[in-house]
Protein backbone atom coordinates (compact mmCIF):
# COMPACT_ATOMS: atom_id res chain seq x y z
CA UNK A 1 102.69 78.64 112.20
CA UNK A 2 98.76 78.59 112.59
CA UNK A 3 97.49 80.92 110.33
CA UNK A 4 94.50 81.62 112.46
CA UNK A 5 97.32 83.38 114.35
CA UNK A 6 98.19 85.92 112.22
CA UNK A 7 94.61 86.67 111.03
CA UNK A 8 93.38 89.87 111.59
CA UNK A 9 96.74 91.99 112.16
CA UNK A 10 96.37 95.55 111.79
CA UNK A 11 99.90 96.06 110.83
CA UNK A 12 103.02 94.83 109.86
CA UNK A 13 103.91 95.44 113.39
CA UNK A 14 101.29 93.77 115.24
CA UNK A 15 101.59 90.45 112.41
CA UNK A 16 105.43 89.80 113.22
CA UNK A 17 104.45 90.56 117.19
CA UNK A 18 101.47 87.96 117.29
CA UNK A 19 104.69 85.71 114.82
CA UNK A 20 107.27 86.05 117.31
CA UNK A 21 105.54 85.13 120.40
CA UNK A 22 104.11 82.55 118.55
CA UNK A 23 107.79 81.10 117.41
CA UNK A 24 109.22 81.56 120.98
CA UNK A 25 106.21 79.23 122.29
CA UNK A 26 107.05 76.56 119.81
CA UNK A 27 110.93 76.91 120.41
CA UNK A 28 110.69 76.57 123.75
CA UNK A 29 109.85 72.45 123.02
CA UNK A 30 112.51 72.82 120.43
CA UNK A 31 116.27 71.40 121.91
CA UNK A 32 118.66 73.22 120.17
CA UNK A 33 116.72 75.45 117.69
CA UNK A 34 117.14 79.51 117.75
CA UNK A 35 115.32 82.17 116.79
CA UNK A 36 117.55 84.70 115.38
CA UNK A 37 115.04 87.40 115.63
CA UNK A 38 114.00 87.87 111.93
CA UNK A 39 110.85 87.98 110.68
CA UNK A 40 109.35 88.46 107.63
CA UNK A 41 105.20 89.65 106.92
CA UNK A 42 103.66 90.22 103.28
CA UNK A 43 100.23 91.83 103.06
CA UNK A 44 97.53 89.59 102.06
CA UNK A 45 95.10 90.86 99.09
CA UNK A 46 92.23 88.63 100.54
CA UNK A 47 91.60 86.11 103.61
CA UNK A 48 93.57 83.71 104.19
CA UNK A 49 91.36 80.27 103.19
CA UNK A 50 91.77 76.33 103.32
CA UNK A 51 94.89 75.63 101.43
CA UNK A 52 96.28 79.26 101.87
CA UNK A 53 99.93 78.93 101.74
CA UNK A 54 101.99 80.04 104.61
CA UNK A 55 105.65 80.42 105.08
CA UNK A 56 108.17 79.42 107.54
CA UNK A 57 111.36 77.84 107.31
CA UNK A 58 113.90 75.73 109.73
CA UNK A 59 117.24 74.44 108.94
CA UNK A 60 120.44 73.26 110.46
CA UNK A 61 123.48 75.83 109.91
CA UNK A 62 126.85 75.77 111.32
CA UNK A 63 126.64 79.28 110.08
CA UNK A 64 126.71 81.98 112.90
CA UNK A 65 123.88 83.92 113.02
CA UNK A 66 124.39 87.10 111.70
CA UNK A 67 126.29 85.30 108.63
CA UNK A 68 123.44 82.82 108.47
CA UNK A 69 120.99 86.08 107.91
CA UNK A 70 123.13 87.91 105.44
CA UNK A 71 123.81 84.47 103.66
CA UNK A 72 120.34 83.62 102.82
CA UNK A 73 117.91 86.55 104.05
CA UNK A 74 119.55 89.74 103.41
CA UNK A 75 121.83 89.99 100.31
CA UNK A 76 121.12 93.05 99.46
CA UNK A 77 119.39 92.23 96.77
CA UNK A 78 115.90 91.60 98.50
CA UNK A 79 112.48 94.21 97.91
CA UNK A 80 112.05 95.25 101.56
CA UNK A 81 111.42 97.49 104.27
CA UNK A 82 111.93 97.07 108.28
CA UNK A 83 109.07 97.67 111.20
């Protein structure tokens, strides 16, 4: 993801909004990739700068979905909240 796209975000809210559209754009070149409607946003301190580090993450699963998710996103054991 461009980070210039996320830049600027008001909100947790609005940050995974701007992500999501963002994602479904990109998807829609991908053949056979799904977006399992999950997203994750962390509060930046400062900017973002050249060499920020930003996150995302593809892989191939035969996992389904909601198993994929709990598997390797939501163990319970994660710090989080939900928007």
């Amino acid at each position: 993801m461009r980070k210039e796209s996320l830049c600027g975000a008001s909100s947790f809210q609005e940050a995974i909004s701007k992500a999501e559209a963002e994602v479904r754009e990109y998807l829609s070149g991908e053949e056979g990739a799904e977006y399992l409607d999950f997203a994750q946003a962390y509060m930046l301190v400062d900017h973002p700068e050249d060499g920020a580090e930003v996150f995302s993450l593809m892989r191939l699963s035969t996992l389904e979905p909601d198993h994929y998710l709990t598997q390797f996103f939501d163990t319970g054991t994660e710090r989080q909240g939900s928007v």
